[in-house]
PDB file of N, CA and C in Angstrom:
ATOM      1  N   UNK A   1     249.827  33.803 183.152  1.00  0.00           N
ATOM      2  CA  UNK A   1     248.610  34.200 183.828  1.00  0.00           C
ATOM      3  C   UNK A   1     247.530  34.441 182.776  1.00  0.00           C
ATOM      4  N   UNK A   2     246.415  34.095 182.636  1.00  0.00           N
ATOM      5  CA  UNK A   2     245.176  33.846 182.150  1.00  0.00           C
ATOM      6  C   UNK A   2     244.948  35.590 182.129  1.00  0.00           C
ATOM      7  N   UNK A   3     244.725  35.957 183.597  1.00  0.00           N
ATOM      8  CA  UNK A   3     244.246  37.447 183.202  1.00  0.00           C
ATOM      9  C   UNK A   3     245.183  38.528 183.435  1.00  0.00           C
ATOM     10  N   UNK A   4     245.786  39.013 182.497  1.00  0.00           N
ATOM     11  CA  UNK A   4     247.080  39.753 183.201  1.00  0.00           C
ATOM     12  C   UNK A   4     246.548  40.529 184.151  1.00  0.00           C
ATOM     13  N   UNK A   5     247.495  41.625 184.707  1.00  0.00           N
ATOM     14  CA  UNK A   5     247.112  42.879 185.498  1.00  0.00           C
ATOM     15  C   UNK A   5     246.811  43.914 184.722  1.00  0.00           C
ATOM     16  N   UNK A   6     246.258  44.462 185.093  1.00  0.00           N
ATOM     17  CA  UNK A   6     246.539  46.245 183.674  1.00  0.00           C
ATOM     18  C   UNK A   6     247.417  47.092 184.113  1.00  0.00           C
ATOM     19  N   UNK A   7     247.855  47.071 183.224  1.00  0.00           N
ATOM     20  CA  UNK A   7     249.295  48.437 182.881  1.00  0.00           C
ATOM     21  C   UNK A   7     249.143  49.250 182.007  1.00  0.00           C
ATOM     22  N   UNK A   8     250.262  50.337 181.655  1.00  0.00           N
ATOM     23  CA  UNK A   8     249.977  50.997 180.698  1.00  0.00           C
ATOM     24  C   UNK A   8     250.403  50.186 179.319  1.00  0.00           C
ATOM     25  N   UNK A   9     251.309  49.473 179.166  1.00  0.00           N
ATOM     26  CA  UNK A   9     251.323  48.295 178.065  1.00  0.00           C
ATOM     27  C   UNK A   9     250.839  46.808 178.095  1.00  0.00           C
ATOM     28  N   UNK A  10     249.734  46.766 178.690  1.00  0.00           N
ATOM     29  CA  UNK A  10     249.040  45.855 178.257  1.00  0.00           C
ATOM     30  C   UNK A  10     247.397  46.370 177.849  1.00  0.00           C
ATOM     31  N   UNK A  11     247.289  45.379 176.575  1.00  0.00           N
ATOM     32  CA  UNK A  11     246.056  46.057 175.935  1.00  0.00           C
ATOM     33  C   UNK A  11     244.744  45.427 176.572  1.00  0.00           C
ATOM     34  N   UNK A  12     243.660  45.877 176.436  1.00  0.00           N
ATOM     35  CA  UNK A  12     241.801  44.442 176.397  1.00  0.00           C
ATOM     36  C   UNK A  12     242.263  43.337 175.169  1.00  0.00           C
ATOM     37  N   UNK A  13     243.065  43.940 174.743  1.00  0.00           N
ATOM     38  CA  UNK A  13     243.092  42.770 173.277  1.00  0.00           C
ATOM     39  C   UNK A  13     243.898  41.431 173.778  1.00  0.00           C
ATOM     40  N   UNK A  14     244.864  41.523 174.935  1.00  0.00           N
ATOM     41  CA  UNK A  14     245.254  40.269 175.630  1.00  0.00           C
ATOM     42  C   UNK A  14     244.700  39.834 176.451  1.00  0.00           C
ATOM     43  N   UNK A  15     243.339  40.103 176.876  1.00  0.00           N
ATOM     44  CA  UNK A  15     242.631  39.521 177.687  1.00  0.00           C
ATOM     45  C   UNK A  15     241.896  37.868 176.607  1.00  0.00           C
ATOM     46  N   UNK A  16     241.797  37.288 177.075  1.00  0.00           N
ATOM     47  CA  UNK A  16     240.650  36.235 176.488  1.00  0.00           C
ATOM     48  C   UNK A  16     239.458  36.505 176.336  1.00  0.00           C
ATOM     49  N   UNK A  17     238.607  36.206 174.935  1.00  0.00           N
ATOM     50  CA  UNK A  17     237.999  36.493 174.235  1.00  0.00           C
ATOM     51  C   UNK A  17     236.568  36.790 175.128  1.00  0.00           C
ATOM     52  N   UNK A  18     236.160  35.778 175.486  1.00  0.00           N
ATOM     53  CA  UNK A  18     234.839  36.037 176.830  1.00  0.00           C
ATOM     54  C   UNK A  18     235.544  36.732 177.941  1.00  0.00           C
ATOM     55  N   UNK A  19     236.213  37.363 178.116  1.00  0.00           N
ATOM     56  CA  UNK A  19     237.238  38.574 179.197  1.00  0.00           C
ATOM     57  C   UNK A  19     236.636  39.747 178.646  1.00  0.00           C
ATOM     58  N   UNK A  20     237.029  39.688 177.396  1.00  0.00           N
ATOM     59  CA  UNK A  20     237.080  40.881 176.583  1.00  0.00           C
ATOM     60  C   UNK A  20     235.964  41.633 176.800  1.00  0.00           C
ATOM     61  N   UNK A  21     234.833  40.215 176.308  1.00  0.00           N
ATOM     62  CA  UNK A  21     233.161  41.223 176.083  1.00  0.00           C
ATOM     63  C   UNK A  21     232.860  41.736 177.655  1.00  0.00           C
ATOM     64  N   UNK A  22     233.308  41.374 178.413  1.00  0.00           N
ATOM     65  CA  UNK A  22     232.489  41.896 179.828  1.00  0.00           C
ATOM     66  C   UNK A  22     233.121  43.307 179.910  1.00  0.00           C
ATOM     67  N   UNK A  23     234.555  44.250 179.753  1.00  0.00           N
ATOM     68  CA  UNK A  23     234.481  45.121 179.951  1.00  0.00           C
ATOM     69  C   UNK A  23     234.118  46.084 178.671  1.00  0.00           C
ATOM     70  N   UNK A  24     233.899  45.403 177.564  1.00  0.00           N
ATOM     71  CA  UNK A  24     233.108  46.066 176.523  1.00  0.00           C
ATOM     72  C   UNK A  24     231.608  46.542 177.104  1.00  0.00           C
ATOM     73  N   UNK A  25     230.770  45.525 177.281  1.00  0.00           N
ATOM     74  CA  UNK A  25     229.584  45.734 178.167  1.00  0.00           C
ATOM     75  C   UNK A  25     229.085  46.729 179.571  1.00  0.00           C
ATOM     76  N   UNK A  26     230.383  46.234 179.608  1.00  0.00           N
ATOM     77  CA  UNK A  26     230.233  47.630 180.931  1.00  0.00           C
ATOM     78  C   UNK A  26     230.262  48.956 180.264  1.00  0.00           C
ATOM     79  N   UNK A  27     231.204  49.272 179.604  1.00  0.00           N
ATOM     80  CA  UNK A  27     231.122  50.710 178.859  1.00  0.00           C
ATOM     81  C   UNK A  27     230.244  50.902 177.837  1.00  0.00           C
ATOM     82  N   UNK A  28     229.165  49.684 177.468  1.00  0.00           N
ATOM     83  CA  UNK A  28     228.188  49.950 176.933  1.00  0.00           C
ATOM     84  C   UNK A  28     226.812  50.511 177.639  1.00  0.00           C
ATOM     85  N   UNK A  29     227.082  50.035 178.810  1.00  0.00           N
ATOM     86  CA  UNK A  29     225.752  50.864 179.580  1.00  0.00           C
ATOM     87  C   UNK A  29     225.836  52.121 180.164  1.00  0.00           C
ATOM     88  N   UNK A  30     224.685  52.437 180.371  1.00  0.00           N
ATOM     89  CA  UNK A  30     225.038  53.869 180.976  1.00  0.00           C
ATOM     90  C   UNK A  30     225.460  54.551 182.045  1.00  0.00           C
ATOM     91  N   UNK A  31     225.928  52.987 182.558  1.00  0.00           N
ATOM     92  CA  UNK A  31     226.347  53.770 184.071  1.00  0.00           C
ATOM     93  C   UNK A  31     227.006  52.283 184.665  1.00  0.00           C
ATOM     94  N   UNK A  32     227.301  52.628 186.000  1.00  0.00           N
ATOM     95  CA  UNK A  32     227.330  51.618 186.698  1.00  0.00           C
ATOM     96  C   UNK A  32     226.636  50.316 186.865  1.00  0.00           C
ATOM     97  N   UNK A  33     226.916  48.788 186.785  1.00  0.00           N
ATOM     98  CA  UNK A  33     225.902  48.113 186.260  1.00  0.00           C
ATOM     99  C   UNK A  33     225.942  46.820 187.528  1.00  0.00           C
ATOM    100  N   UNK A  34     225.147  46.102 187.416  1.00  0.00           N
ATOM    101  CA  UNK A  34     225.201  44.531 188.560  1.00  0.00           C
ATOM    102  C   UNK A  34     225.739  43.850 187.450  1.00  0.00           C
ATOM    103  N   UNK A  35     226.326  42.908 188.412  1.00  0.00           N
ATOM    104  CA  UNK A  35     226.074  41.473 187.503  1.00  0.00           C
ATOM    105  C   UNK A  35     225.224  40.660 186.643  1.00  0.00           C
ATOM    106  N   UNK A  36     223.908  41.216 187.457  1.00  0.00           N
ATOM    107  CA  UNK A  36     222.815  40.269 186.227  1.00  0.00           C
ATOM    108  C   UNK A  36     222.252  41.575 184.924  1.00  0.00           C
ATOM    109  N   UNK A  37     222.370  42.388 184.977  1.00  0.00           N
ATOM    110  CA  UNK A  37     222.304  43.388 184.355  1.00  0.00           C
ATOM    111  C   UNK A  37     223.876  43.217 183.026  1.00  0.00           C
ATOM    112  N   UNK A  38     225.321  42.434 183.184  1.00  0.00           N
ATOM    113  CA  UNK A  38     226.045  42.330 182.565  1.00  0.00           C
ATOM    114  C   UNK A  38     225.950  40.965 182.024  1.00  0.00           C
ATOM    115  N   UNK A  39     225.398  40.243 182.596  1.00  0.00           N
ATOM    116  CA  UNK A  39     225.031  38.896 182.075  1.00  0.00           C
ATOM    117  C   UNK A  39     223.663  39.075 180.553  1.00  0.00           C
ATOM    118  N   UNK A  40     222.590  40.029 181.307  1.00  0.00           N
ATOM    119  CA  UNK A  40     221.465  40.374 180.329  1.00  0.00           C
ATOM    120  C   UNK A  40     221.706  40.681 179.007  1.00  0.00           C
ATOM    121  N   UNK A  41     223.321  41.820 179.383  1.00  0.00           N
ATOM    122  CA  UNK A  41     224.133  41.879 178.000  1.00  0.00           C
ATOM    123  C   UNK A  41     224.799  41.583 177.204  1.00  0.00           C
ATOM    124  N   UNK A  42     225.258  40.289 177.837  1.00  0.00           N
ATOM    125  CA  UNK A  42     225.978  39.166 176.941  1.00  0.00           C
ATOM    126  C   UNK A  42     225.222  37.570 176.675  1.00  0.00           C
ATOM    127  N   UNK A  43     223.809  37.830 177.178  1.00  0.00           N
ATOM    128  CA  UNK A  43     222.976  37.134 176.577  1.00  0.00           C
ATOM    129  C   UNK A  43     223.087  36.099 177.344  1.00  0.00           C
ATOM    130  N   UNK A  44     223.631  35.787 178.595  1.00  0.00           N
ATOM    131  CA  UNK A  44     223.414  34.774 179.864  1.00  0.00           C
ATOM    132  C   UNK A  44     222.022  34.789 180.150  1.00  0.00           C
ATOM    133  N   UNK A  45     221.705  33.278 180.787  1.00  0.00           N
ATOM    134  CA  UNK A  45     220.194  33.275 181.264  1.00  0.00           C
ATOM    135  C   UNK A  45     220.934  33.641 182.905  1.00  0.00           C
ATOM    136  N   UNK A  46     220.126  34.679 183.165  1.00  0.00           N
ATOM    137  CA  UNK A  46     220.512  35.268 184.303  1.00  0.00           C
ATOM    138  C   UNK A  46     219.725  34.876 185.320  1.00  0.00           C
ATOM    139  N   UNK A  47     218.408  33.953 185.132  1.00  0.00           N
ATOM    140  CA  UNK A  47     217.157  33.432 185.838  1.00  0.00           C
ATOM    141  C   UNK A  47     218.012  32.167 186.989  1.00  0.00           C
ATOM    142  N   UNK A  48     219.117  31.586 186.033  1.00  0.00           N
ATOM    143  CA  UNK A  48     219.409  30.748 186.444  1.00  0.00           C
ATOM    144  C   UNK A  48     221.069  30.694 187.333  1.00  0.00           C
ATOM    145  N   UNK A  49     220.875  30.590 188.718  1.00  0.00           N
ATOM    146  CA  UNK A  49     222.025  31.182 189.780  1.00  0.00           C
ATOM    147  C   UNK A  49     223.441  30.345 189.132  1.00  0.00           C
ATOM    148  N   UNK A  50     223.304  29.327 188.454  1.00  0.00           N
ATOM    149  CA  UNK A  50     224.544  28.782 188.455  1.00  0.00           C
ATOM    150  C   UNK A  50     225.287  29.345 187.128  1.00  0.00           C
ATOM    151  N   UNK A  51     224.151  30.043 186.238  1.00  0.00           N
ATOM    152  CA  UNK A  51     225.110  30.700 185.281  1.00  0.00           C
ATOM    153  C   UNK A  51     225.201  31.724 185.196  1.00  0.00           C
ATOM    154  N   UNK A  52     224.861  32.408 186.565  1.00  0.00           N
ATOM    155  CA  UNK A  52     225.581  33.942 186.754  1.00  0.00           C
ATOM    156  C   UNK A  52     226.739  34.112 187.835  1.00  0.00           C
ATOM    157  N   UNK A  53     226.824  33.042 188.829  1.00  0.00           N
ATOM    158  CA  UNK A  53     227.774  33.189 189.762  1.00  0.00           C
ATOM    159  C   UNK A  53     229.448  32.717 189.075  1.00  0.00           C
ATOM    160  N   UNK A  54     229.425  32.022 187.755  1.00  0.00           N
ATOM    161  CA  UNK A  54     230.343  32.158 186.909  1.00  0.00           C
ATOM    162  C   UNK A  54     230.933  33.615 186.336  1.00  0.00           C
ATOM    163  N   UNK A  55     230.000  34.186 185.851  1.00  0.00           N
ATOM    164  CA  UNK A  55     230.136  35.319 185.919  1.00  0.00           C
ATOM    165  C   UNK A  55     230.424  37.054 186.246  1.00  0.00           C
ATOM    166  N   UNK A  56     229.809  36.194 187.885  1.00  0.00           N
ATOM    167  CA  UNK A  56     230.523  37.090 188.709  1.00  0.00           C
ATOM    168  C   UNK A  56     231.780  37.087 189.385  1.00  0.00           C
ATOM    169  N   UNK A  57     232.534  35.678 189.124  1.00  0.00           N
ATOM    170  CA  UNK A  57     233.226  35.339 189.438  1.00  0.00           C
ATOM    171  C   UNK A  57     234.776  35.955 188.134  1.00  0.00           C
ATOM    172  N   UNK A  58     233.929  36.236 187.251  1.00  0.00           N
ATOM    173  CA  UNK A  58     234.874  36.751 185.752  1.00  0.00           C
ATOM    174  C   UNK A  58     235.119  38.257 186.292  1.00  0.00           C
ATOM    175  N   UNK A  59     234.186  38.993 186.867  1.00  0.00           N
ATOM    176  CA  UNK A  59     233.776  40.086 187.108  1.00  0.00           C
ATOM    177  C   UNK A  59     234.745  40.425 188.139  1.00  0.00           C
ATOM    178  N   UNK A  60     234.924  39.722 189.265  1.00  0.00           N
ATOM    179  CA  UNK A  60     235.834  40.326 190.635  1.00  0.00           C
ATOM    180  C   UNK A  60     236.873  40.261 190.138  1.00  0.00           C
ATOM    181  N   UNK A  61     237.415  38.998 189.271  1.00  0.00           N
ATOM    182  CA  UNK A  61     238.529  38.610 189.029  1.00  0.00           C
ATOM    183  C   UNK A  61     239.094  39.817 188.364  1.00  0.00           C
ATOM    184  N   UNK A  62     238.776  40.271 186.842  1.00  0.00           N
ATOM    185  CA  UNK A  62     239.061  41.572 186.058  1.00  0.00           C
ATOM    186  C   UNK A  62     238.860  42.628 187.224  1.00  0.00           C
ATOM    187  N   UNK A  63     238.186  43.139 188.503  1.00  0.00           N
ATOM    188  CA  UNK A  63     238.114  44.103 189.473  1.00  0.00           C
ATOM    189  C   UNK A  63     239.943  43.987 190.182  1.00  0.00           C
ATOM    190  N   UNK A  64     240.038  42.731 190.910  1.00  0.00           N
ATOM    191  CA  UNK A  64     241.078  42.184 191.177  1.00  0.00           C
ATOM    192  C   UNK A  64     242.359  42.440 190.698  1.00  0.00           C
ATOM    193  N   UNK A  65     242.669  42.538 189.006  1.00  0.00           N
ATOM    194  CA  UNK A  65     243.233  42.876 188.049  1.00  0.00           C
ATOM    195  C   UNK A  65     243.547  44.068 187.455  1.00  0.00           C
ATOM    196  N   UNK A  66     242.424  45.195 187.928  1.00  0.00           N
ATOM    197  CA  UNK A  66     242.514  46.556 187.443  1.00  0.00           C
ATOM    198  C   UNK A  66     241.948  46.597 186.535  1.00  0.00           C
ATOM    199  N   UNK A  67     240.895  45.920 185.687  1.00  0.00           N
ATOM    200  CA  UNK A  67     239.847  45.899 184.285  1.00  0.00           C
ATOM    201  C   UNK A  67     239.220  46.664 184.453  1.00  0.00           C
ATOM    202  N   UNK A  68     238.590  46.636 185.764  1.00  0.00           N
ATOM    203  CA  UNK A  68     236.962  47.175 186.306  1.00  0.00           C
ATOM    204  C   UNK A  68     237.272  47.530 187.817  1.00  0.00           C
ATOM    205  N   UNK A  69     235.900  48.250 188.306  1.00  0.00           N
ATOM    206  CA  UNK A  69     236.554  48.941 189.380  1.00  0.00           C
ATOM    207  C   UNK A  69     234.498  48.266 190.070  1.00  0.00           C
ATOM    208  N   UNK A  70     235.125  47.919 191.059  1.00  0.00           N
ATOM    209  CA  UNK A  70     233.662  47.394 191.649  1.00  0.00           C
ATOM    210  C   UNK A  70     233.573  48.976 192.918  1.00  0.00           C
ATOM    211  N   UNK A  71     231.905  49.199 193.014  1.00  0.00           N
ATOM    212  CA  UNK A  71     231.811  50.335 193.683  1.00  0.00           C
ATOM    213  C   UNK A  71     230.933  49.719 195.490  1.00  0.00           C
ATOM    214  N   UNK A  72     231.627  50.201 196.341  1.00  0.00           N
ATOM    215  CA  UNK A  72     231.011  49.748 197.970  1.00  0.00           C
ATOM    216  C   UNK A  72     229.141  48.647 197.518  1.00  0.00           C
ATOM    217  N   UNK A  73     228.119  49.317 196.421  1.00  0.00           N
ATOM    218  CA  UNK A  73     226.981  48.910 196.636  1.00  0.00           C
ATOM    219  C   UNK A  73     227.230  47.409 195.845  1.00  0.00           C
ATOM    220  N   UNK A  74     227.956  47.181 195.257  1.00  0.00           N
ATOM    221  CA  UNK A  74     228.576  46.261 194.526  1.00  0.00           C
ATOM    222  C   UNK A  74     228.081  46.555 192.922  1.00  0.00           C
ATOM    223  N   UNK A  75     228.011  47.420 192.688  1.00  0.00           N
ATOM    224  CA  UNK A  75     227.823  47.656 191.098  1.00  0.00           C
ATOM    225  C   UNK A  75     229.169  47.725 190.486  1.00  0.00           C
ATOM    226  N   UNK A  76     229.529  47.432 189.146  1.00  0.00           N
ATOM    227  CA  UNK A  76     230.626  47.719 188.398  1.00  0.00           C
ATOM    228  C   UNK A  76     230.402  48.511 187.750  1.00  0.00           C
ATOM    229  N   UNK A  77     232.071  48.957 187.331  1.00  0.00           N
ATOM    230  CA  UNK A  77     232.150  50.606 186.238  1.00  0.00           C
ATOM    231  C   UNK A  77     233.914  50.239 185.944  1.00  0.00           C
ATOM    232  N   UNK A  78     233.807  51.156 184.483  1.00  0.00           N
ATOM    233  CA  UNK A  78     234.964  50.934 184.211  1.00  0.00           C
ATOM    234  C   UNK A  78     235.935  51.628 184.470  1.00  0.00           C
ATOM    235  N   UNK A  79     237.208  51.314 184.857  1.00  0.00           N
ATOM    236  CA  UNK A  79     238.113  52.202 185.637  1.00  0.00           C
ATOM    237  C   UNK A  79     238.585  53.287 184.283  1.00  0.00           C
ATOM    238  N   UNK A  80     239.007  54.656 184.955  1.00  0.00           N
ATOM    239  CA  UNK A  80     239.450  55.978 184.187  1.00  0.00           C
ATOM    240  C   UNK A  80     240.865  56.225 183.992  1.00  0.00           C
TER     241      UNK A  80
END
């Protein structure tokens, strides 16, 4: 599997390398963040729909997984 699940023995360091930076980014902002707001931070042109819906698509997937924790308004945050 490409993205494992999270456990207590599995690290961010087995995630894949563009995996990695998105939940770095999230705990770089100050809060809860969108998608184009996590794209802004990894330097995606966010103007343009087809290279952020990739992205958000990285985003549910790691939610999906236990990386990240998506909140009802659809903002992300990192799980505790």
């Amino acid at each position: 599997m490409l993205i494992p699940h999270r456990t207590s023995d599995v690290e961010e360091s087995l995630l894949p390398p563009d995996y990695q930076r998105i939940p770095a980014s999230v705990r770089q902002a100050a809060g809860p963040v969108m998608a184009r707001q996590v794209g802004e931070l990894l330097g995606v042109d966010v103007s343009v729909r087809a290279k952020l819906e990739p992205l958000r698509g990285k985003l549910v997937r790691l939610v999906d997984r236990g990386w990240l924790r998506k909140l009802p308004d659809g903002r992300f945050t990192t799980r505790l």
